[in-house]
N, C-alpha and C. Protein backbone atom coordinates (compact mmCIF):
# COMPACT_ATOMS: atom_id res chain seq x y z
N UNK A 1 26.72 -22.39 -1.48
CA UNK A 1 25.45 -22.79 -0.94
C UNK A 1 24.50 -21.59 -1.00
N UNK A 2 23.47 -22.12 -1.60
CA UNK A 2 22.34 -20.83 -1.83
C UNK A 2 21.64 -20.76 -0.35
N UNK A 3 21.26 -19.49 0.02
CA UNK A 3 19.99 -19.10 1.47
C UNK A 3 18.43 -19.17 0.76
N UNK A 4 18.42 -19.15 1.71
CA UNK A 4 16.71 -19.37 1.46
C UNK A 4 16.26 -18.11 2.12
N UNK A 5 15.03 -17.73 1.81
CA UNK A 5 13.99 -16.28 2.52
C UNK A 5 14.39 -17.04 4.17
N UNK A 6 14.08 -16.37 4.85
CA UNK A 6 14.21 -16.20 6.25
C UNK A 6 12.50 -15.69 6.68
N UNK A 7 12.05 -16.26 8.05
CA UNK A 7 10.84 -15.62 8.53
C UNK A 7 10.64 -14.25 8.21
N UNK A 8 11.61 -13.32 8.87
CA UNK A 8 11.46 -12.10 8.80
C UNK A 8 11.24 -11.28 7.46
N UNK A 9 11.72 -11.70 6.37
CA UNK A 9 10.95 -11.33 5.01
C UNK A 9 9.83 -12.24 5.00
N UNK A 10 9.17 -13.33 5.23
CA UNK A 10 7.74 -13.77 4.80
C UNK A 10 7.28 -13.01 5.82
N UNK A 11 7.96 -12.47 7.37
CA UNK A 11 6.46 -11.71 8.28
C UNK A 11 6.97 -9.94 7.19
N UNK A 12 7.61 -9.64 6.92
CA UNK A 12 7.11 -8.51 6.17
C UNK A 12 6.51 -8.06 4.96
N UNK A 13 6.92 -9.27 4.19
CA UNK A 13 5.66 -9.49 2.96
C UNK A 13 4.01 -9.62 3.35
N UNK A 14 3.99 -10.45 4.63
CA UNK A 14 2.92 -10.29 5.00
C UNK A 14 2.33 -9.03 5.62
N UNK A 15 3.02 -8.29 6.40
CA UNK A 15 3.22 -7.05 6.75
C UNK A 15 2.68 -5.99 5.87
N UNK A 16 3.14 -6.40 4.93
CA UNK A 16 3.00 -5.57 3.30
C UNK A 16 1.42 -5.62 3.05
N UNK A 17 1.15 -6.92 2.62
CA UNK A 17 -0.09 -7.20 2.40
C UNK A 17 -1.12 -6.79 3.58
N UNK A 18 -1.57 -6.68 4.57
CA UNK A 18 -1.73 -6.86 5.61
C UNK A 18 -2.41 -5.73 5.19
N UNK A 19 -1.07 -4.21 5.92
CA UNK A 19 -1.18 -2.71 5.28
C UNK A 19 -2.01 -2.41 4.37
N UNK A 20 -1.82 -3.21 2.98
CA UNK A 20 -2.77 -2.77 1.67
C UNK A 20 -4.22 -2.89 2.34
N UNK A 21 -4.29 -3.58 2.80
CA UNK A 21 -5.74 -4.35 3.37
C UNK A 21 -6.53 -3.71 4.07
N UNK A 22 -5.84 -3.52 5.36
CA UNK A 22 -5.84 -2.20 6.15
C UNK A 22 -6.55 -0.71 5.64
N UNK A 23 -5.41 -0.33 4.97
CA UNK A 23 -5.63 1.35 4.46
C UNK A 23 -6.77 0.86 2.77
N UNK A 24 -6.99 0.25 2.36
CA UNK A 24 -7.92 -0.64 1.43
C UNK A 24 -9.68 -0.27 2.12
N UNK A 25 -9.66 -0.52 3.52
CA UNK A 25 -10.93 -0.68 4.07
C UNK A 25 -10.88 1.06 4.32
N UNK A 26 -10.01 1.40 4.98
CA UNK A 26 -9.71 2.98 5.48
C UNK A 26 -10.80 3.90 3.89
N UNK A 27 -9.97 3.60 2.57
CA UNK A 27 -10.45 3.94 1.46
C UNK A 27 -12.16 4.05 1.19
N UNK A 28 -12.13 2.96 1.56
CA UNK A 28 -13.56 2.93 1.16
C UNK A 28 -14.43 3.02 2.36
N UNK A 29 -14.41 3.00 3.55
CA UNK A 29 -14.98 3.74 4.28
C UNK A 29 -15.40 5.78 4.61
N UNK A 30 -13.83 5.76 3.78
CA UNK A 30 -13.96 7.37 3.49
C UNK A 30 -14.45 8.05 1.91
N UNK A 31 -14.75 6.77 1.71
CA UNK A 31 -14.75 6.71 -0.07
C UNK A 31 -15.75 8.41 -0.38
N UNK A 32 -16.05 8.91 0.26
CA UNK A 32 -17.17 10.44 -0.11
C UNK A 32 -16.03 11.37 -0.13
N UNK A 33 -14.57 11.46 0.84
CA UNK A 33 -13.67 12.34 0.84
C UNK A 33 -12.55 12.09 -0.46
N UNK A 34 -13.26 11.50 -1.65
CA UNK A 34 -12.36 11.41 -2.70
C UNK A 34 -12.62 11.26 -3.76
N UNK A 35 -11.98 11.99 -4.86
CA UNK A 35 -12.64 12.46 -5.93
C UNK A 35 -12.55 11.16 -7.00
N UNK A 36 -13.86 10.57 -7.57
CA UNK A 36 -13.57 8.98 -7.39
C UNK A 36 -14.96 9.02 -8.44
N UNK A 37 -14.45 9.51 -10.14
CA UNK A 37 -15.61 9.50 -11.40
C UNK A 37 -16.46 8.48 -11.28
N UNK A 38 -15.55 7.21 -11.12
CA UNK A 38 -16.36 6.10 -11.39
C UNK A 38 -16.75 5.16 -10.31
N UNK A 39 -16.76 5.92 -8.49
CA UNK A 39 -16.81 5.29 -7.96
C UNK A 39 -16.37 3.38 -7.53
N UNK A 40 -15.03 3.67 -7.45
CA UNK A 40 -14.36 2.41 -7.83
C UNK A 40 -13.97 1.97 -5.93
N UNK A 41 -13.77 3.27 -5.25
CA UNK A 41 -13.47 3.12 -3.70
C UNK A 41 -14.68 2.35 -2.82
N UNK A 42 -16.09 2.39 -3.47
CA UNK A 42 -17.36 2.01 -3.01
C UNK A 42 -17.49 0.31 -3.13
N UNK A 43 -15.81 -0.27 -3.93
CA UNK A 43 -16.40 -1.91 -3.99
C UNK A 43 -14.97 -2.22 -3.00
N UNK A 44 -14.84 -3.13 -2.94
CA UNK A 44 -13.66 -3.76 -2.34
C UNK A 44 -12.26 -4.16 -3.53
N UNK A 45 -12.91 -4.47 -4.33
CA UNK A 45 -11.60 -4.52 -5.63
C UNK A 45 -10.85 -3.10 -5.87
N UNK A 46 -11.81 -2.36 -5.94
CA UNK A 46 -11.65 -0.82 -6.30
C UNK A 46 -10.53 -0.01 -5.29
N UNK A 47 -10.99 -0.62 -4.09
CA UNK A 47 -10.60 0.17 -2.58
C UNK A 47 -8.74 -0.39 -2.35
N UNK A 48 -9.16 -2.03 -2.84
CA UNK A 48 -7.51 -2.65 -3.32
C UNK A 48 -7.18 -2.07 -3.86
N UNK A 49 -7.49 -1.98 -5.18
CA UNK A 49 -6.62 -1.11 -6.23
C UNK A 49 -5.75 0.04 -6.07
N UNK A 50 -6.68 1.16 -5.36
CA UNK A 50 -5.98 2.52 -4.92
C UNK A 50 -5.16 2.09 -3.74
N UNK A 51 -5.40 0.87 -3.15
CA UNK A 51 -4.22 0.87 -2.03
C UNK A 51 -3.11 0.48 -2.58
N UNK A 52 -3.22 -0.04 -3.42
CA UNK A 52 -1.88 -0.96 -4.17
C UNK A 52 -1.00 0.12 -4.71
N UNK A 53 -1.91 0.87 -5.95
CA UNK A 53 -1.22 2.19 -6.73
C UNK A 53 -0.57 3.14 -5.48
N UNK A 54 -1.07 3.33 -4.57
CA UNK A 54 -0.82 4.71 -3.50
C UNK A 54 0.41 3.73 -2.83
N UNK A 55 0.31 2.51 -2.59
CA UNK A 55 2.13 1.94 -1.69
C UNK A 55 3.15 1.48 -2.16
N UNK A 56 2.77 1.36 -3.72
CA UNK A 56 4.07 1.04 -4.99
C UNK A 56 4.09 2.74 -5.12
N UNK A 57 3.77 3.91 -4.73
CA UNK A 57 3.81 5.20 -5.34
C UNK A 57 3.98 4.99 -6.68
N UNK A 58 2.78 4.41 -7.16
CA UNK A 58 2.41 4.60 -8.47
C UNK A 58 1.82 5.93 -8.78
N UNK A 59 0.25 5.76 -8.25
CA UNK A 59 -0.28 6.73 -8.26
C UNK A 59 -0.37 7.43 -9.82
N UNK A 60 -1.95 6.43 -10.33
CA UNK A 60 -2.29 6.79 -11.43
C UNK A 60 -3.01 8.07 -11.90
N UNK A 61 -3.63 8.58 -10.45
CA UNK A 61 -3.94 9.62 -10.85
C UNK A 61 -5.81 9.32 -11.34
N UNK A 62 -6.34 8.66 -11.07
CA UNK A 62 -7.60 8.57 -11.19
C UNK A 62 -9.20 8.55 -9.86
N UNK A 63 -8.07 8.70 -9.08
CA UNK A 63 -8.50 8.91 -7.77
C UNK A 63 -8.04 9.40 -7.12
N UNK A 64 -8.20 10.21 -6.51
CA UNK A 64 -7.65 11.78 -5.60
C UNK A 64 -7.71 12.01 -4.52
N UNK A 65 -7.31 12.16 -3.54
CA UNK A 65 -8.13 12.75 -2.24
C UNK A 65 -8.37 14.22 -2.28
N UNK A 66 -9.25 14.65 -1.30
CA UNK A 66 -10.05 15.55 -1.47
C UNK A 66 -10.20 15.74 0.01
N UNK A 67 -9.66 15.65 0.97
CA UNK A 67 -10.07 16.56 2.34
C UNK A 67 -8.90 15.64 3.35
N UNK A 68 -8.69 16.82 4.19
CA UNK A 68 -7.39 16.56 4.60
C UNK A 68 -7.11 15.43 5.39
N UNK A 69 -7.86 14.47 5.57
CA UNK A 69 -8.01 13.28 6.43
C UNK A 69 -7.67 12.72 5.39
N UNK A 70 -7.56 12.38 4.29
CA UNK A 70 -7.31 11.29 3.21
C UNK A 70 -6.13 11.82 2.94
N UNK A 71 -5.52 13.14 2.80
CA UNK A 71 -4.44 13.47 1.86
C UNK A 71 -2.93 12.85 3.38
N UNK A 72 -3.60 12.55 4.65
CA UNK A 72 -2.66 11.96 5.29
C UNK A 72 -2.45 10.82 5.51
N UNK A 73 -3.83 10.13 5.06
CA UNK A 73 -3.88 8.60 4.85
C UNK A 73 -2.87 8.05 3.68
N UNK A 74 -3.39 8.87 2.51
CA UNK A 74 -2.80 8.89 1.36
C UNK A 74 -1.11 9.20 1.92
N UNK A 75 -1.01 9.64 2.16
CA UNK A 75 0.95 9.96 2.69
C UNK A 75 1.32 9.05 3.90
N UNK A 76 0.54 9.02 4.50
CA UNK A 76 1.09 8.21 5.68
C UNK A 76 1.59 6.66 4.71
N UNK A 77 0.53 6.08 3.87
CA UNK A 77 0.33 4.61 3.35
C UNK A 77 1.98 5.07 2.40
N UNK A 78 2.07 5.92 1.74
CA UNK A 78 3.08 6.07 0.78
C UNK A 78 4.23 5.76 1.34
N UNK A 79 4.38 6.68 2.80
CA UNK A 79 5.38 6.48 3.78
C UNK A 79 5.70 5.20 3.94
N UNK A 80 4.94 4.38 4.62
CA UNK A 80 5.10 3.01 4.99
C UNK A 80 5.35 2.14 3.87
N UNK A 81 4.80 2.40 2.85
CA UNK A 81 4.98 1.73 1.43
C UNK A 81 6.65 1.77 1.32
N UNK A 82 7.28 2.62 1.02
CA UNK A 82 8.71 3.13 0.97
C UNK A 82 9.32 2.34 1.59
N UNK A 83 9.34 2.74 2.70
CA UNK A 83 9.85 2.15 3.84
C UNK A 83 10.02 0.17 3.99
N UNK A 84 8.79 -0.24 4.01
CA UNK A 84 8.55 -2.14 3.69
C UNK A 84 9.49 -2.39 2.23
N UNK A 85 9.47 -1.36 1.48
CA UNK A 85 10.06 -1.63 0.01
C UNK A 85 11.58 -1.85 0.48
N UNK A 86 12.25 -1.10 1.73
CA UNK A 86 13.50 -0.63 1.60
C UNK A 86 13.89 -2.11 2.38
N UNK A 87 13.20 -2.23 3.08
CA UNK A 87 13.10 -3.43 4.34
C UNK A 87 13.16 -4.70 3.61
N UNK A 88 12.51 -4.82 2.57
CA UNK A 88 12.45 -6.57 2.12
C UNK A 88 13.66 -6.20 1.21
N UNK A 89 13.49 -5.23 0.65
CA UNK A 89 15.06 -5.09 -0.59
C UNK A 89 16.08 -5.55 0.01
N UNK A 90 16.28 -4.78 1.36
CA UNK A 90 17.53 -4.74 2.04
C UNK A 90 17.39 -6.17 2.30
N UNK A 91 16.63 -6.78 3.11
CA UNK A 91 16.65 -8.30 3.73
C UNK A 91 16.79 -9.69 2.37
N UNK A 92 16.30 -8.84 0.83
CA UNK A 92 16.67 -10.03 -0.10
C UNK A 92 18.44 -9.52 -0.86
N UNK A 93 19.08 -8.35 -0.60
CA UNK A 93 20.29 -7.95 -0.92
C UNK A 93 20.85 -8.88 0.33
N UNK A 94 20.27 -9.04 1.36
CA UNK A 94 21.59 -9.49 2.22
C UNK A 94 21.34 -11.02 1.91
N UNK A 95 21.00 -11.58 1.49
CA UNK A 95 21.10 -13.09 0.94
C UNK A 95 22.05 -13.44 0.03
N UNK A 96 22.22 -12.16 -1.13
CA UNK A 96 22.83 -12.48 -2.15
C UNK A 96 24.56 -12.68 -1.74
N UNK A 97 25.66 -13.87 -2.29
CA UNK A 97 26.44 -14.28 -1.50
C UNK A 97 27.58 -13.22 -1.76
């Protein structure tokens, strides 16, 4: 008999999303403390974007921080990124029979 997702992975996927969203607005409210050519932190797509790259620790490297209030935003989000990654992994490994 196969399991199905359980609440607690859809409230941390949401969790997930939530976060991006969150530190997304954080971005572009600080959008002057980051080194940002094409001003991409100044739209809301843009401000997604770097939240997405910075909590998969992608991190393309086209946007930077630049003063020490961002470089902890920037780590703190990475942190938590990690962490939700380890959390839904672990919660879809324990399904498998």
């Amino acid at each position: 008999m196969y399991k199905s997702i359980r609440p607690p992975q859809i409230l941390a996927l949401h969790n997930y999303i939530e976060i991006i969203l969150w530190f997304a607005a954080s971005y572009s409210i600080l959008s002057i403390h980051f080194v940002d050519d094409m001003g991409a932190l100044q739209t809301a797509t843009g401000s997604i974007y770097f939240s997405v790259v910075t909590i998969t620790t992608l991190g393309y490297g086209d946007i930077s921080p630049c003063a020490p209030v961002t470089w902890t935003l920037v780590t703190l989000q990475t942190i938590i990124g990690m962490r939700f990654v380890l959390v839904i992994l672990g919660g879809v490994v324990g399904l498998l029979p």
